[in-house]
PDB file of N, CA and C in Angstrom:
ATOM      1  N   UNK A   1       0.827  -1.195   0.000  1.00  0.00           N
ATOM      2  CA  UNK A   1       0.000   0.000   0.000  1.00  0.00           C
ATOM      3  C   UNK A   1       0.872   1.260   0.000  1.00  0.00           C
ATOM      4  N   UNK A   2       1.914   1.385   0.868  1.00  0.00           N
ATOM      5  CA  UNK A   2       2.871   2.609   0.968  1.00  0.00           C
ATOM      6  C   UNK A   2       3.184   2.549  -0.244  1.00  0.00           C
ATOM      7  N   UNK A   3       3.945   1.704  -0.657  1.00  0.00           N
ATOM      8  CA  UNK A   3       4.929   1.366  -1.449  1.00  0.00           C
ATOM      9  C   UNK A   3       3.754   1.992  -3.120  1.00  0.00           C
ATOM     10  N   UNK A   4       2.971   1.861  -3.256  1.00  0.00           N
ATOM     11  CA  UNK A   4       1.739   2.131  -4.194  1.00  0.00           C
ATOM     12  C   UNK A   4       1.928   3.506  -4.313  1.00  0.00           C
ATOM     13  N   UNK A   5       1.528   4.077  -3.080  1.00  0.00           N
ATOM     14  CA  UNK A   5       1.267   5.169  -3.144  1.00  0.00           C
ATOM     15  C   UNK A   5       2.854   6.571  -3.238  1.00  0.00           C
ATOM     16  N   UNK A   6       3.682   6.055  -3.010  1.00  0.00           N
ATOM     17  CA  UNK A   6       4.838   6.259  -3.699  1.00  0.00           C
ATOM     18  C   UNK A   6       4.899   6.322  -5.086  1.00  0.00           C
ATOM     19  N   UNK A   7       4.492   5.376  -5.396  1.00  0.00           N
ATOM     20  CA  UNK A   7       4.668   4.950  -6.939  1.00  0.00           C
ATOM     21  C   UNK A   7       4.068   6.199  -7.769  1.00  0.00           C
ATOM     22  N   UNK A   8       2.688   6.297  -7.169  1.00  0.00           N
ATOM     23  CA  UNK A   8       1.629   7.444  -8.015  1.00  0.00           C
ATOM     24  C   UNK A   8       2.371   8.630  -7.756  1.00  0.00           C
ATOM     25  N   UNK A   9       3.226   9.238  -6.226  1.00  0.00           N
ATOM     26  CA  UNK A   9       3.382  10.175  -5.848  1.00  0.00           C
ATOM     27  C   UNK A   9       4.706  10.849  -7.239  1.00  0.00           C
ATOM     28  N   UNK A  10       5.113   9.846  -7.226  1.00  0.00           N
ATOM     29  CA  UNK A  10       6.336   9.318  -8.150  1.00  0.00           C
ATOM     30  C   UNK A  10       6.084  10.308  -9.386  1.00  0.00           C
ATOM     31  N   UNK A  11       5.381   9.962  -9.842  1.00  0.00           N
ATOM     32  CA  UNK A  11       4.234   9.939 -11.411  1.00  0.00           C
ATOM     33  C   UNK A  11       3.703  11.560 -11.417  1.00  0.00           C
ATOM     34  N   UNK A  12       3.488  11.808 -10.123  1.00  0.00           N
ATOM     35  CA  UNK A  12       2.946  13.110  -9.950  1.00  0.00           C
ATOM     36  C   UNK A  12       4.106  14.368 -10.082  1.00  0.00           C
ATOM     37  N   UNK A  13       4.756  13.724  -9.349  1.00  0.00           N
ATOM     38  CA  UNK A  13       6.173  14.203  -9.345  1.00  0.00           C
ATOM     39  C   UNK A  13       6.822  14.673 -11.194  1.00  0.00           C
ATOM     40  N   UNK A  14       7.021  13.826 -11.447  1.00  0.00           N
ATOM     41  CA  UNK A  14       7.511  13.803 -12.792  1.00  0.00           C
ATOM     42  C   UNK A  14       6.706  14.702 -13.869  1.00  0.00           C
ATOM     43  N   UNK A  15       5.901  15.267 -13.941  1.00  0.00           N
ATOM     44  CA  UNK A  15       4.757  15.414 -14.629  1.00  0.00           C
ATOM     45  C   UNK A  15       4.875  17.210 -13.824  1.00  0.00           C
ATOM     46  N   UNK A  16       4.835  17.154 -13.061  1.00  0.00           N
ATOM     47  CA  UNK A  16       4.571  18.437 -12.331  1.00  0.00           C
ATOM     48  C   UNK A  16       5.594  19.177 -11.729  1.00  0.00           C
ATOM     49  N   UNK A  17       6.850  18.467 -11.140  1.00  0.00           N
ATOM     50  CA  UNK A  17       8.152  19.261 -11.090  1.00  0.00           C
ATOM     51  C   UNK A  17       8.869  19.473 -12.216  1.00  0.00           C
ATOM     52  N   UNK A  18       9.888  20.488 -11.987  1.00  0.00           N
ATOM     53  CA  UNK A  18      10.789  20.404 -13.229  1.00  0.00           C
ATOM     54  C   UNK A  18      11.832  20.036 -13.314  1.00  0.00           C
ATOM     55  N   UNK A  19      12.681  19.144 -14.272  1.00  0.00           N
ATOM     56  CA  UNK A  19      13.907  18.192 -14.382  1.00  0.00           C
ATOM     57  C   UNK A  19      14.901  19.206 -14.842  1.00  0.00           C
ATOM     58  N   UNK A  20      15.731  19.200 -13.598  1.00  0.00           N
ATOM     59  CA  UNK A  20      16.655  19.730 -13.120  1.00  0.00           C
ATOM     60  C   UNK A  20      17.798  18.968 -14.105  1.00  0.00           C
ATOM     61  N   UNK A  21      18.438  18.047 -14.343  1.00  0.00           N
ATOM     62  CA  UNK A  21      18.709  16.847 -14.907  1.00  0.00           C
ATOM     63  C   UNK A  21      18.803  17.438 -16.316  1.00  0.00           C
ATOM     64  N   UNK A  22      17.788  17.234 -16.684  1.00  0.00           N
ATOM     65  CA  UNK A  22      17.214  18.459 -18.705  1.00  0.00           C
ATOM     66  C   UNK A  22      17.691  19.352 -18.494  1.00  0.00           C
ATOM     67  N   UNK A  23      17.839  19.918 -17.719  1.00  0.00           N
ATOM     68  CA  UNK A  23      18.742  21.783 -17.558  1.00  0.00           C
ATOM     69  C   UNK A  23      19.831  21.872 -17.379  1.00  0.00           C
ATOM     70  N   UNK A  24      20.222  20.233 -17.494  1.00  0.00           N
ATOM     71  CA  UNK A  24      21.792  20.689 -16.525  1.00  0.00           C
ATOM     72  C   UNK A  24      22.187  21.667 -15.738  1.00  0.00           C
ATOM     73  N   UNK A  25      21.304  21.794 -14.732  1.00  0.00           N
ATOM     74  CA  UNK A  25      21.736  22.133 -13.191  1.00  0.00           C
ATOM     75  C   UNK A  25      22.754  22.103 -12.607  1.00  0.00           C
ATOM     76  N   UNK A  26      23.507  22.894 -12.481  1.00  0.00           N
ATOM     77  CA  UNK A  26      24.582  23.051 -11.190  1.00  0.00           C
ATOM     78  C   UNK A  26      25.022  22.974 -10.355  1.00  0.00           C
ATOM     79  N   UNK A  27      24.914  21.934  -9.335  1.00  0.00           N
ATOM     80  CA  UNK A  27      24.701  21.696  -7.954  1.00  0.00           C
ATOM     81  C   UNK A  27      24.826  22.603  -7.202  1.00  0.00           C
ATOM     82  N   UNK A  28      26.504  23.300  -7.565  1.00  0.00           N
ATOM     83  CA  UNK A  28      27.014  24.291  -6.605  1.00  0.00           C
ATOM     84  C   UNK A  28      26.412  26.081  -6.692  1.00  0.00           C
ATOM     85  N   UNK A  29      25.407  25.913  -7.890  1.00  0.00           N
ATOM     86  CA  UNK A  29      24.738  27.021  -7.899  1.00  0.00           C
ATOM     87  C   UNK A  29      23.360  26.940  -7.541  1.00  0.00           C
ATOM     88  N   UNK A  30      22.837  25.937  -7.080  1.00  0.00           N
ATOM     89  CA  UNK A  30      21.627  25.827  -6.985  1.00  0.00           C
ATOM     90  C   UNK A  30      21.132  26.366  -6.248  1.00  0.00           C
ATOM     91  N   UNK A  31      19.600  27.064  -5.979  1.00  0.00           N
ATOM     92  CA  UNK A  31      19.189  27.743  -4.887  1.00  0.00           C
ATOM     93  C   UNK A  31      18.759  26.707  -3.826  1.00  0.00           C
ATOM     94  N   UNK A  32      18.621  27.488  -2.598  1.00  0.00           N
ATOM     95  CA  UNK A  32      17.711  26.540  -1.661  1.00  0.00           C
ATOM     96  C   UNK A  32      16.304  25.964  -1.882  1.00  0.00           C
ATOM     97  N   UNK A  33      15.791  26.511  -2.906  1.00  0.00           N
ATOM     98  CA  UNK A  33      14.474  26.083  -3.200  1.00  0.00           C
ATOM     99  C   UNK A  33      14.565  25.005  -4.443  1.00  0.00           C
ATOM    100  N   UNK A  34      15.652  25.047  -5.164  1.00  0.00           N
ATOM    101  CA  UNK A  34      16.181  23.943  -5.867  1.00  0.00           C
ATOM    102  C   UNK A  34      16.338  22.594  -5.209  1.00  0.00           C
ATOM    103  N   UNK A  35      17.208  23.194  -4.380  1.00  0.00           N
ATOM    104  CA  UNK A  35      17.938  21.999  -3.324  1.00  0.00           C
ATOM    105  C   UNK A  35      16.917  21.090  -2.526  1.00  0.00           C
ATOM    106  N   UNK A  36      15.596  21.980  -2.013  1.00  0.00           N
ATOM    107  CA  UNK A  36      14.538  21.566  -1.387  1.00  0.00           C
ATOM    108  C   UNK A  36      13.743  20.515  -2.807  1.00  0.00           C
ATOM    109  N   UNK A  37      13.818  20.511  -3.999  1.00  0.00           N
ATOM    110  CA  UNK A  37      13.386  19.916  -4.585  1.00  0.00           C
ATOM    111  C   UNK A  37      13.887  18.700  -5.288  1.00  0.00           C
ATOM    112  N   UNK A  38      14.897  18.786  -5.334  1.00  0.00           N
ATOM    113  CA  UNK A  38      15.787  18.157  -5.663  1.00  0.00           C
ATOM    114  C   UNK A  38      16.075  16.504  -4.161  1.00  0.00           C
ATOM    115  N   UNK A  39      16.007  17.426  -3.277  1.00  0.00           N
ATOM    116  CA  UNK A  39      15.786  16.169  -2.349  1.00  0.00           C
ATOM    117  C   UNK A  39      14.231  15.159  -1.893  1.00  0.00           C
ATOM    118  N   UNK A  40      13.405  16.113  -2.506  1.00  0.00           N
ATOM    119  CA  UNK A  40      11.614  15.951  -2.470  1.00  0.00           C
ATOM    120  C   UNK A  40      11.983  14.490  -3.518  1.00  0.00           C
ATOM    121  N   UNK A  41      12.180  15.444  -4.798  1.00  0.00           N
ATOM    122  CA  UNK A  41      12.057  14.140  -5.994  1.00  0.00           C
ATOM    123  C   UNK A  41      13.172  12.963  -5.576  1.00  0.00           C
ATOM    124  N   UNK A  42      14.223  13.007  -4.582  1.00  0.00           N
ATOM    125  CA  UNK A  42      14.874  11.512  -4.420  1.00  0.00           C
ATOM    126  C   UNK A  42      14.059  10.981  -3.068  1.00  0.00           C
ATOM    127  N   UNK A  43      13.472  11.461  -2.340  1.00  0.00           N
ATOM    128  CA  UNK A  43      12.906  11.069  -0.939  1.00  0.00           C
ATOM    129  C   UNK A  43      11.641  10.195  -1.710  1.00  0.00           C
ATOM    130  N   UNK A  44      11.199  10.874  -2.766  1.00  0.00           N
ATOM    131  CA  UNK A  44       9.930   9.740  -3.225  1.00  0.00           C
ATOM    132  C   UNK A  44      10.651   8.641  -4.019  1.00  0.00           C
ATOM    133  N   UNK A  45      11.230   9.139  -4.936  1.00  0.00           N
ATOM    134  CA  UNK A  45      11.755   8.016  -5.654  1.00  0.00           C
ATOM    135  C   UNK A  45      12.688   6.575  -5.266  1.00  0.00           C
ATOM    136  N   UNK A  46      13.460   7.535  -4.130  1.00  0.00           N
ATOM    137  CA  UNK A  46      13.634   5.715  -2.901  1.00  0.00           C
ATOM    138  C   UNK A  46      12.542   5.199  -2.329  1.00  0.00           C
ATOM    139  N   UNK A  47      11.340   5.670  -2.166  1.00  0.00           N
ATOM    140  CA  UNK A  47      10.481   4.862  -1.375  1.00  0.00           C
ATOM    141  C   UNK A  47       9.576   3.969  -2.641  1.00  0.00           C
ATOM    142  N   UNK A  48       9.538   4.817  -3.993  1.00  0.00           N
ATOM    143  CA  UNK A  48       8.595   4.367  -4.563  1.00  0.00           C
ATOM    144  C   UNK A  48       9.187   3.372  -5.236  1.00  0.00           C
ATOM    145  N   UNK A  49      10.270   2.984  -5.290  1.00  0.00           N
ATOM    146  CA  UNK A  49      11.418   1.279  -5.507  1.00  0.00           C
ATOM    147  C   UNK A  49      11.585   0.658  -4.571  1.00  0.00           C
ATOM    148  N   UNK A  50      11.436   0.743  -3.401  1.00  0.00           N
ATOM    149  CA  UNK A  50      10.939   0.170  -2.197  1.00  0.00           C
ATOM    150  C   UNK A  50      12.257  -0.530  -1.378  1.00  0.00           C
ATOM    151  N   UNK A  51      12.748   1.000  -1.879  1.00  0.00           N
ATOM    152  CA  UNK A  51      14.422   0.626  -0.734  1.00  0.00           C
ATOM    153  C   UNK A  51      14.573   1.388   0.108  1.00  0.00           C
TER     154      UNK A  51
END
């Protein structure tokens, strides 16, 4: 059930944030509100592979 709902959160994610990744992003320039997203989209994406 968690693990599900990860999955969708996942999906939502992808679709509705923006890929940082496609922009080639900067790490060391990134803002804090980058950074805050950037850890959002890996906090779902480990749960929604179920590690």
């Amino acid at each position: 059930m968690k693990q599900s709902f990860f999955k969708l959160l996942a999906q939502v994610n992808r679709f509705l944030l923006p890929s940082f990744s496609k922009k080639q992003l900067d790490l060391s320039k990134a803002s804090k509100f980058q950074m805050a997203l950037i850890g959002w989209r890996y906090f779902v994406t480990i749960r929604a592979l179920g590690q």
